[in-house]
PDB file of N, CA and C in Angstrom:
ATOM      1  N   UNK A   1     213.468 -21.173  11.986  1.00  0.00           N
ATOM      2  CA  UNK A   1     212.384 -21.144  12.932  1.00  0.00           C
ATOM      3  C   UNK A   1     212.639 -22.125  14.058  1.00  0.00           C
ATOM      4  N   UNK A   2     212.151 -21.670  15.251  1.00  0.00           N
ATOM      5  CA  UNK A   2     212.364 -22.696  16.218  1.00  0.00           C
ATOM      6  C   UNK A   2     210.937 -24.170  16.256  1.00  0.00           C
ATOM      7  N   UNK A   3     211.530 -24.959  16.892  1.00  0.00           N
ATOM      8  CA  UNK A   3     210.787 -26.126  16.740  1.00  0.00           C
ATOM      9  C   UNK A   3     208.911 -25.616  17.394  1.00  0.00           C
ATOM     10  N   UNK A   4     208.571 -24.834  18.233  1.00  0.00           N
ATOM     11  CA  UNK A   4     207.852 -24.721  18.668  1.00  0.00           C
ATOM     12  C   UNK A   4     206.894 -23.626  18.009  1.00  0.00           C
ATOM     13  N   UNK A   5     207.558 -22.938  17.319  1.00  0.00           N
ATOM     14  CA  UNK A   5     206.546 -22.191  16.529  1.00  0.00           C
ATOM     15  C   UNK A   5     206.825 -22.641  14.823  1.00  0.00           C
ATOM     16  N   UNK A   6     207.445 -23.734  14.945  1.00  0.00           N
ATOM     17  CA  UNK A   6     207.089 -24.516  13.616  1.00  0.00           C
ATOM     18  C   UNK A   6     206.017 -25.458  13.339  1.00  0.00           C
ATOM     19  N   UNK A   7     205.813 -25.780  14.793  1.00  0.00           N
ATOM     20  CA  UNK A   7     204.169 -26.871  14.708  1.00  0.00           C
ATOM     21  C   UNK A   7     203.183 -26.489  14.364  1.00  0.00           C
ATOM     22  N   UNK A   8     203.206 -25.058  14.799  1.00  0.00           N
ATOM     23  CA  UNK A   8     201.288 -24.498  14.615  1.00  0.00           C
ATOM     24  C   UNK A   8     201.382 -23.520  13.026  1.00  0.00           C
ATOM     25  N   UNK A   9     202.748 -23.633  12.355  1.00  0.00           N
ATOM     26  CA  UNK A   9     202.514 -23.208  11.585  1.00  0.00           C
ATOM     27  C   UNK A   9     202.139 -24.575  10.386  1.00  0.00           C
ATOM     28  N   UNK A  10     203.059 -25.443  10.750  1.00  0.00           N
ATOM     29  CA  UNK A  10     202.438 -26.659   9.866  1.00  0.00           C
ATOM     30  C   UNK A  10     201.439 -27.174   9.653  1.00  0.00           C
ATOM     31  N   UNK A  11     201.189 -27.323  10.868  1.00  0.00           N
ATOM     32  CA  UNK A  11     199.591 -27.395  11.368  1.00  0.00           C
ATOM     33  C   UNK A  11     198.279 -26.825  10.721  1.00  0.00           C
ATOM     34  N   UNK A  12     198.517 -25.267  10.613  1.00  0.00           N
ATOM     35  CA  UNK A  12     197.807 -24.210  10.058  1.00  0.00           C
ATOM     36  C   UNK A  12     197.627 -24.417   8.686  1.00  0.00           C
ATOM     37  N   UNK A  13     199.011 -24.604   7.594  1.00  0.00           N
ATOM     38  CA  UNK A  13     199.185 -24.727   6.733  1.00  0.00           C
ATOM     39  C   UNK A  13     198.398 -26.364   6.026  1.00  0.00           C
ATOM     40  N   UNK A  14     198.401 -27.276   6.778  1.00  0.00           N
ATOM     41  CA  UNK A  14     197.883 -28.503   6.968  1.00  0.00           C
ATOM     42  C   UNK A  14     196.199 -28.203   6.959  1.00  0.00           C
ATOM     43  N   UNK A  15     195.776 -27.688   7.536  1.00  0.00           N
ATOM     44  CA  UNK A  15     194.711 -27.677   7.806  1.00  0.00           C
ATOM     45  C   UNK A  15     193.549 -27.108   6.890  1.00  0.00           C
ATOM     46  N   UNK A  16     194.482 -25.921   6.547  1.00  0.00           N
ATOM     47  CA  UNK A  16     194.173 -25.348   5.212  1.00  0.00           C
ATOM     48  C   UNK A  16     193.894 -26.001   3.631  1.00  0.00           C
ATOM     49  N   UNK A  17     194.737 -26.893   3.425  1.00  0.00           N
ATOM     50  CA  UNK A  17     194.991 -27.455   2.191  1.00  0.00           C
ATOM     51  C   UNK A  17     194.174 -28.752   2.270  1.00  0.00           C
ATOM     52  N   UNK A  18     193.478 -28.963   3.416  1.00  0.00           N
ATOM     53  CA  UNK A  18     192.760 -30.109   3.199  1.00  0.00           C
ATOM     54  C   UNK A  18     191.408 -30.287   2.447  1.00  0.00           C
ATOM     55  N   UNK A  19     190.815 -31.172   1.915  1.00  0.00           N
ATOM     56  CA  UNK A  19     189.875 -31.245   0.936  1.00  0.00           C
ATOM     57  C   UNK A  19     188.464 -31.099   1.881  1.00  0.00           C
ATOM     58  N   UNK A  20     187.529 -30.231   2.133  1.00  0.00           N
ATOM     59  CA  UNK A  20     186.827 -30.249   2.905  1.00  0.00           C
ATOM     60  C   UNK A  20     185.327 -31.913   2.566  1.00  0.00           C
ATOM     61  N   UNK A  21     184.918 -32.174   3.443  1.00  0.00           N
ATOM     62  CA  UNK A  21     184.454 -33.264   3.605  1.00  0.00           C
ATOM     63  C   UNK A  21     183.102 -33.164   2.706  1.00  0.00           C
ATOM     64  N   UNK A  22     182.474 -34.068   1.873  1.00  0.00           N
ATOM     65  CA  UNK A  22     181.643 -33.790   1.154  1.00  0.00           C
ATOM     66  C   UNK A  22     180.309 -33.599   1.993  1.00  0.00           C
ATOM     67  N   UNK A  23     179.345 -33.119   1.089  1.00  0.00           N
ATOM     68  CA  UNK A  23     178.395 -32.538   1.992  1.00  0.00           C
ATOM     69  C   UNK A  23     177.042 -33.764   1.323  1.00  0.00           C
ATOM     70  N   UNK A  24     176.114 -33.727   2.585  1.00  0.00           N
ATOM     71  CA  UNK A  24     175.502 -35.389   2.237  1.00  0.00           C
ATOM     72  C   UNK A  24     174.014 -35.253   1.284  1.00  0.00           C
ATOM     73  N   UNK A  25     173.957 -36.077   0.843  1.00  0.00           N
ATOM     74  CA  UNK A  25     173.278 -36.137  -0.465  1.00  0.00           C
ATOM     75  C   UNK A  25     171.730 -35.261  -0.276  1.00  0.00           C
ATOM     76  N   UNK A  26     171.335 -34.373  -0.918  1.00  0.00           N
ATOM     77  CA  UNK A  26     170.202 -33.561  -0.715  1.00  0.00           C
ATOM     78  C   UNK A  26     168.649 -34.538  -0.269  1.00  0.00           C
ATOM     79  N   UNK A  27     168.656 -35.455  -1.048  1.00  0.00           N
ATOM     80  CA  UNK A  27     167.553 -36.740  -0.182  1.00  0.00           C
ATOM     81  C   UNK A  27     168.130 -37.359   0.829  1.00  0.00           C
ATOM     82  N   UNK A  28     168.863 -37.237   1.490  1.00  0.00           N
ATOM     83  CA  UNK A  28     169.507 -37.944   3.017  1.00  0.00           C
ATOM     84  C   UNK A  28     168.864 -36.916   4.079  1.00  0.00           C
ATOM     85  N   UNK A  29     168.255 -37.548   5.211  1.00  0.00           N
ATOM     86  CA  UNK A  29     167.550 -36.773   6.217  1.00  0.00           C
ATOM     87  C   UNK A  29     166.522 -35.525   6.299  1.00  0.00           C
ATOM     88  N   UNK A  30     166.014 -35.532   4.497  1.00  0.00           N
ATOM     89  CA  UNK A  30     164.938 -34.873   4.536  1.00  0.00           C
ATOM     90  C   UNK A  30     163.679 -34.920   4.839  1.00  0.00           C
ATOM     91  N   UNK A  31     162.724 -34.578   4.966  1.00  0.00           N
ATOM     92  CA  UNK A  31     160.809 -34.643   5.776  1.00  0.00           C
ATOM     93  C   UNK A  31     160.577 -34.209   4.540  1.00  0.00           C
ATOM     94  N   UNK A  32     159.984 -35.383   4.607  1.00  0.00           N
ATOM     95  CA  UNK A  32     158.448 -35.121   3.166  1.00  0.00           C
ATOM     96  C   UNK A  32     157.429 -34.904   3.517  1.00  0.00           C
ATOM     97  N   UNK A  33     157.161 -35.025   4.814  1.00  0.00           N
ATOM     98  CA  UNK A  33     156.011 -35.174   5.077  1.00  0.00           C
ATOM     99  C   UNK A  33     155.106 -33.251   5.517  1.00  0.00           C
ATOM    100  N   UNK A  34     154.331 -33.740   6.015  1.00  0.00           N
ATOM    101  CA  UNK A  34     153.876 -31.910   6.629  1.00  0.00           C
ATOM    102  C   UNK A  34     154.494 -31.131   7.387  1.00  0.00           C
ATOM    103  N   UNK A  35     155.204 -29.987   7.535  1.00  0.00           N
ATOM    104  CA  UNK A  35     156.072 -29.605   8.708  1.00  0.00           C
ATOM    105  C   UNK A  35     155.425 -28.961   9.979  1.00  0.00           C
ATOM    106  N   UNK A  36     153.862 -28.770   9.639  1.00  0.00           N
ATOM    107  CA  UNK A  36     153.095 -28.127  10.604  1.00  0.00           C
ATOM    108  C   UNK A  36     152.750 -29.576  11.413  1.00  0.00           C
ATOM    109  N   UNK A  37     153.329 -30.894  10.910  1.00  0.00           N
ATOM    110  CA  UNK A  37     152.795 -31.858  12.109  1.00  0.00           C
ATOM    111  C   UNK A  37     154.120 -32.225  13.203  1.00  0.00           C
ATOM    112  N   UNK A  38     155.272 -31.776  12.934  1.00  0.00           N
ATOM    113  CA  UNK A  38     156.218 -31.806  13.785  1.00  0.00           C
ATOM    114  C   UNK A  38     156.302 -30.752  14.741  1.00  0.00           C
ATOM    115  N   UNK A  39     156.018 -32.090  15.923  1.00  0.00           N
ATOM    116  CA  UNK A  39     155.901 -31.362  17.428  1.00  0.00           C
ATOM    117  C   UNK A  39     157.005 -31.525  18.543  1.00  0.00           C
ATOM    118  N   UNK A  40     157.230 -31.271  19.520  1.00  0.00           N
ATOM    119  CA  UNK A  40     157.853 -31.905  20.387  1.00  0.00           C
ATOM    120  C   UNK A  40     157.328 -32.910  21.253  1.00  0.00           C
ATOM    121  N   UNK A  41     156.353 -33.258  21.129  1.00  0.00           N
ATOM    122  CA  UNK A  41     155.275 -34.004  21.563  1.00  0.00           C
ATOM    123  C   UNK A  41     155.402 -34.259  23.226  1.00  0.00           C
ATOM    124  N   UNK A  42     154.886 -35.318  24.030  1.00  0.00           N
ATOM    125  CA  UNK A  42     155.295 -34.774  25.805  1.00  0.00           C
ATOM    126  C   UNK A  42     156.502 -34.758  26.072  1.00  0.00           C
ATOM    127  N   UNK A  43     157.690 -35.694  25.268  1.00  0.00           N
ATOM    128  CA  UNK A  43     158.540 -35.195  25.553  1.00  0.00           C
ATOM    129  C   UNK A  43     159.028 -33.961  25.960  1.00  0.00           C
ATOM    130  N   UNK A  44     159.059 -33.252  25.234  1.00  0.00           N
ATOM    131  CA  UNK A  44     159.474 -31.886  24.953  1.00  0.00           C
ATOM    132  C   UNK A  44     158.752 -30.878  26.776  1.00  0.00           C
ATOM    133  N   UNK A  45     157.524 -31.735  26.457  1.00  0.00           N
ATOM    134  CA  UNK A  45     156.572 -30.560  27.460  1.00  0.00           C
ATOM    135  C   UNK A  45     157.126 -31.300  28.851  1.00  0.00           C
ATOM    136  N   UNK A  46     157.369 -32.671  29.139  1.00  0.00           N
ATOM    137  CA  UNK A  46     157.934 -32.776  30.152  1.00  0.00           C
ATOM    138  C   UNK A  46     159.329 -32.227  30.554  1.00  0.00           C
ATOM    139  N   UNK A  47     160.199 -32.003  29.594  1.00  0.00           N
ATOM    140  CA  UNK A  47     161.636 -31.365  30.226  1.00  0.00           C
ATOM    141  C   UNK A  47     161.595 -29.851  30.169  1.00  0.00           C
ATOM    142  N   UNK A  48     160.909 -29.451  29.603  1.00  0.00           N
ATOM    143  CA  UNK A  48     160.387 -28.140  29.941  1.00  0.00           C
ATOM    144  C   UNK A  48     159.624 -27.736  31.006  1.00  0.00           C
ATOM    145  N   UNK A  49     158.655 -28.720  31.872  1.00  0.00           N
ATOM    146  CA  UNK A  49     157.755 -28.575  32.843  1.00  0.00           C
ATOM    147  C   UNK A  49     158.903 -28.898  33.800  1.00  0.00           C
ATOM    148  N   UNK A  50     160.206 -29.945  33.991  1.00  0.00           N
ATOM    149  CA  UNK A  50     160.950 -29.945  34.637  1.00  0.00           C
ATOM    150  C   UNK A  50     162.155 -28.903  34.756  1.00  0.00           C
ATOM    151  N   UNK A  51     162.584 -28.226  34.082  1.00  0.00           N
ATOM    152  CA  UNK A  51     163.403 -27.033  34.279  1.00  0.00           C
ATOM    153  C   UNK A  51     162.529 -25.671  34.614  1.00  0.00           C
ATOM    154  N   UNK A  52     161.187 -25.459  34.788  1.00  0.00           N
ATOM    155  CA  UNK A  52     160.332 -24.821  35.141  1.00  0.00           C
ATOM    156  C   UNK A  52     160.223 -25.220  36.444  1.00  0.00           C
ATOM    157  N   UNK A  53     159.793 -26.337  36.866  1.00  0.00           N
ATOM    158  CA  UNK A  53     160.004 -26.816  38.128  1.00  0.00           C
ATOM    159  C   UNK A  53     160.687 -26.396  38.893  1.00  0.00           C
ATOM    160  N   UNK A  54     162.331 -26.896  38.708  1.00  0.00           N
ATOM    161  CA  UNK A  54     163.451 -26.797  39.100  1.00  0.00           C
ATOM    162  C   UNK A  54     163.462 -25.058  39.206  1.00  0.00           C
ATOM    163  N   UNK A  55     163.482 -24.359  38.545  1.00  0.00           N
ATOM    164  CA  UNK A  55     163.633 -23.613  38.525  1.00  0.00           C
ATOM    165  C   UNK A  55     162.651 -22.473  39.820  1.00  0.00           C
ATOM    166  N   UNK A  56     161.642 -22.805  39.678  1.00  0.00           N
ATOM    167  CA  UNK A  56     160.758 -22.295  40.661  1.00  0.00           C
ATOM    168  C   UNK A  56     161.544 -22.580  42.515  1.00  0.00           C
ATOM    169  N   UNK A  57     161.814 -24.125  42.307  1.00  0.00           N
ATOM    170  CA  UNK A  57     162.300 -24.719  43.442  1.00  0.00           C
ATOM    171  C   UNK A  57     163.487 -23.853  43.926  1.00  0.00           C
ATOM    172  N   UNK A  58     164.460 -23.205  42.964  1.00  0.00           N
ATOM    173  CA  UNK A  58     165.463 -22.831  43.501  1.00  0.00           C
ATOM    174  C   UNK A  58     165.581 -21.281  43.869  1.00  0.00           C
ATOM    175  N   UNK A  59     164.561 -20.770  43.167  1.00  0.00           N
ATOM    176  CA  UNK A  59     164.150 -19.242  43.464  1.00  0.00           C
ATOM    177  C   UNK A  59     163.452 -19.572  45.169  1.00  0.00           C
ATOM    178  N   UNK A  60     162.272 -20.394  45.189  1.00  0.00           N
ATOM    179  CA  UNK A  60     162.039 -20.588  46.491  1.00  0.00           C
ATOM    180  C   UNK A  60     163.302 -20.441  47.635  1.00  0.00           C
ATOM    181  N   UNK A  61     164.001 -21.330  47.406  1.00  0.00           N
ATOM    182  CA  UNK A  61     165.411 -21.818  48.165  1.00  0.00           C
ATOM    183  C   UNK A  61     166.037 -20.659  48.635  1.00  0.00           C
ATOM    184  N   UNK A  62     166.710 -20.066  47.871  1.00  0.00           N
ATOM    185  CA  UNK A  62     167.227 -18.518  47.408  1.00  0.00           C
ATOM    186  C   UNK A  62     166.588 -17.903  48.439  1.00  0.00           C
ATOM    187  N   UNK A  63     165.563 -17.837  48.265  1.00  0.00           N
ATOM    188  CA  UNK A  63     164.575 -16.313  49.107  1.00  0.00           C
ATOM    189  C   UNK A  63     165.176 -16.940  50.507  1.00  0.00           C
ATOM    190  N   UNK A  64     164.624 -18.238  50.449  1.00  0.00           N
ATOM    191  CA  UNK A  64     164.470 -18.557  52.087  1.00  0.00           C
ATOM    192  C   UNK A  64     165.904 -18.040  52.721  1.00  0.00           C
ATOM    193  N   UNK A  65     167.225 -18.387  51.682  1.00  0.00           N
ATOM    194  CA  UNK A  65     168.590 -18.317  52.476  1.00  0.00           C
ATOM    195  C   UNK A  65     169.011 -16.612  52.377  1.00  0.00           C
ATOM    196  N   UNK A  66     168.099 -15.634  51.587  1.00  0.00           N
ATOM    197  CA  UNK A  66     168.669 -14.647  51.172  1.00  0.00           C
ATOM    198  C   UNK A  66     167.624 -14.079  52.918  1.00  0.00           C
ATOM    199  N   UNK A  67     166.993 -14.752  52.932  1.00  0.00           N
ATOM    200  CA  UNK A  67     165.694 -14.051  54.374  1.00  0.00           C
ATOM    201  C   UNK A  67     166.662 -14.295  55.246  1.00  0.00           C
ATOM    202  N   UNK A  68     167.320 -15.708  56.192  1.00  0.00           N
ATOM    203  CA  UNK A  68     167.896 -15.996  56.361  1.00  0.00           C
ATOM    204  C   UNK A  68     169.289 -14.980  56.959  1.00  0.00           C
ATOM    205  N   UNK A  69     169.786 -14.760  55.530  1.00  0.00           N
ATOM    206  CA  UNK A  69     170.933 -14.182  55.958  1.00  0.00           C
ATOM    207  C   UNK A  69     170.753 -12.451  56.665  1.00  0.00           C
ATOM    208  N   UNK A  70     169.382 -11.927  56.102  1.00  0.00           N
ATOM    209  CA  UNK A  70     169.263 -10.763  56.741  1.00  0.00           C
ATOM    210  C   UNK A  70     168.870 -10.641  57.969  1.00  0.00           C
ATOM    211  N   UNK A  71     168.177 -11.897  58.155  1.00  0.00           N
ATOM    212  CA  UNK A  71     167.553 -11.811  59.869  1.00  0.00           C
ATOM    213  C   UNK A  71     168.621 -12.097  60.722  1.00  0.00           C
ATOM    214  N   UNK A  72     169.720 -12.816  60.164  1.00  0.00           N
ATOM    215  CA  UNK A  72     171.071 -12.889  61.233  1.00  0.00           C
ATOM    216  C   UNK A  72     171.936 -11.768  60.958  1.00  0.00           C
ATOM    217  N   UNK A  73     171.749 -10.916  60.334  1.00  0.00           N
ATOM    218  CA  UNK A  73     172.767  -9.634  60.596  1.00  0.00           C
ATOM    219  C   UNK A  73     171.460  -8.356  61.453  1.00  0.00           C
ATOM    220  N   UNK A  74     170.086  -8.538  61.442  1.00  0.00           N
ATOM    221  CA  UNK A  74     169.419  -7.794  61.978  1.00  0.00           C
ATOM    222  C   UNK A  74     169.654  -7.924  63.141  1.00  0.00           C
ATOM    223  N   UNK A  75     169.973  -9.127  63.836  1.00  0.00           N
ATOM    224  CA  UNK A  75     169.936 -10.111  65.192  1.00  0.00           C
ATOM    225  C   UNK A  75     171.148  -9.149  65.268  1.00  0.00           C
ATOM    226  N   UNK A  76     172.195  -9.510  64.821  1.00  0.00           N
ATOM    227  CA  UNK A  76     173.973  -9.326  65.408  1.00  0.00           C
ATOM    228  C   UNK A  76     173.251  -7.655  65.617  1.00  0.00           C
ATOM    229  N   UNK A  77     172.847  -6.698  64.616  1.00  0.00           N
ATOM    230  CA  UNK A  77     172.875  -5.026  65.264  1.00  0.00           C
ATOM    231  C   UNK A  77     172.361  -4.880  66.302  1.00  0.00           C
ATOM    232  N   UNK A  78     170.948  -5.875  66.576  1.00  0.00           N
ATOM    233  CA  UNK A  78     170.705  -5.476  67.653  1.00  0.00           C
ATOM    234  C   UNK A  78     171.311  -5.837  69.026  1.00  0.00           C
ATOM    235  N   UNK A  79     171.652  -7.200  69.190  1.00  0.00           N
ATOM    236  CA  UNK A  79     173.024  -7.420  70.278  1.00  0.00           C
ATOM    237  C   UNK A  79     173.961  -6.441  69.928  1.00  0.00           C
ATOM    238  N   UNK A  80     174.531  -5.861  68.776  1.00  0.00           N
ATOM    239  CA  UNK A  80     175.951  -5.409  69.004  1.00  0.00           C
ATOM    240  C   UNK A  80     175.457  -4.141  69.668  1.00  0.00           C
ATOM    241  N   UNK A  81     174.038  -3.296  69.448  1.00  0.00           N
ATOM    242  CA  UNK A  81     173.573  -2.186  70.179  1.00  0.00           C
ATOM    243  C   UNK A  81     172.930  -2.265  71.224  1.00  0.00           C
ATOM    244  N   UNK A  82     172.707  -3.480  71.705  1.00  0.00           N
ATOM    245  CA  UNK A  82     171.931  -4.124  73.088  1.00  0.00           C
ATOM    246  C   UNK A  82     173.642  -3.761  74.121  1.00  0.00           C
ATOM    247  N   UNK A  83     174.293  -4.360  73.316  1.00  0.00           N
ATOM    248  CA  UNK A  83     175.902  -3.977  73.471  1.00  0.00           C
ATOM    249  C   UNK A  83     176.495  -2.747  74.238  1.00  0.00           C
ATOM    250  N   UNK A  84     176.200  -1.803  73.253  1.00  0.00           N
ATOM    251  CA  UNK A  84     176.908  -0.806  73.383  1.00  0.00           C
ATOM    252  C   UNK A  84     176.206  -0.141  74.269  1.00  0.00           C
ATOM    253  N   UNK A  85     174.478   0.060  74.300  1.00  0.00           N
ATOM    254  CA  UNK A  85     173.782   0.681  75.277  1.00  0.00           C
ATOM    255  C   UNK A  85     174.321   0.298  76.656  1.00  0.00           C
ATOM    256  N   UNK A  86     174.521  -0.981  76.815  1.00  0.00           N
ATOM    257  CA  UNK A  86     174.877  -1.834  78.309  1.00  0.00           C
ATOM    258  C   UNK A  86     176.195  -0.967  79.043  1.00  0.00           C
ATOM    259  N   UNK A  87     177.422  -0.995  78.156  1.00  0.00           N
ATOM    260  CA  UNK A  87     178.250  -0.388  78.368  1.00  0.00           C
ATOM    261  C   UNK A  87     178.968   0.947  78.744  1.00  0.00           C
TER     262      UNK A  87
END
């Protein structure tokens, strides 16, 4: 085999045979408590009220440059036919 497709096979083979990592003790990071009292509390409602925000802001934006770009190609037909009538 050449050196370069001997790495990813070692590798592969390596990766395979390894002892997978134990998994953490069933009382480690469990809630005892009520699950109907876990909220996101304002956190949550503020970065949500801010990508709502944002989001509104950039649809605004959008329109204005998408208006924008049609009123300057309405402009150019009518010079380019203000144009051609002249001629």
């Amino acid at each position: 085999m050449s050196f370069l497709t001997d790495i990813p096979l070692r590798l592969s083979a390596w990766l395979t045979t390894v002892d997978p990592t134990p998994s953490p003790s069933p009382t480690f990071g469990v809630y005892r408590g009520d699950e109907d009292l876990i909220t996101p509390t304002w956190v949550g409602f503020a970065a949500t009220f801010v990508i709502a925000l944002a989001t509104v802001f950039l649809l605004i934006d959008m329109n204005r440059r998408v208006r924008k770009v049609r009123y300057r190609e309405e402009i150019r037909e009518k010079i380019a036919a203000e144009e051609a009538d002249a001629s």
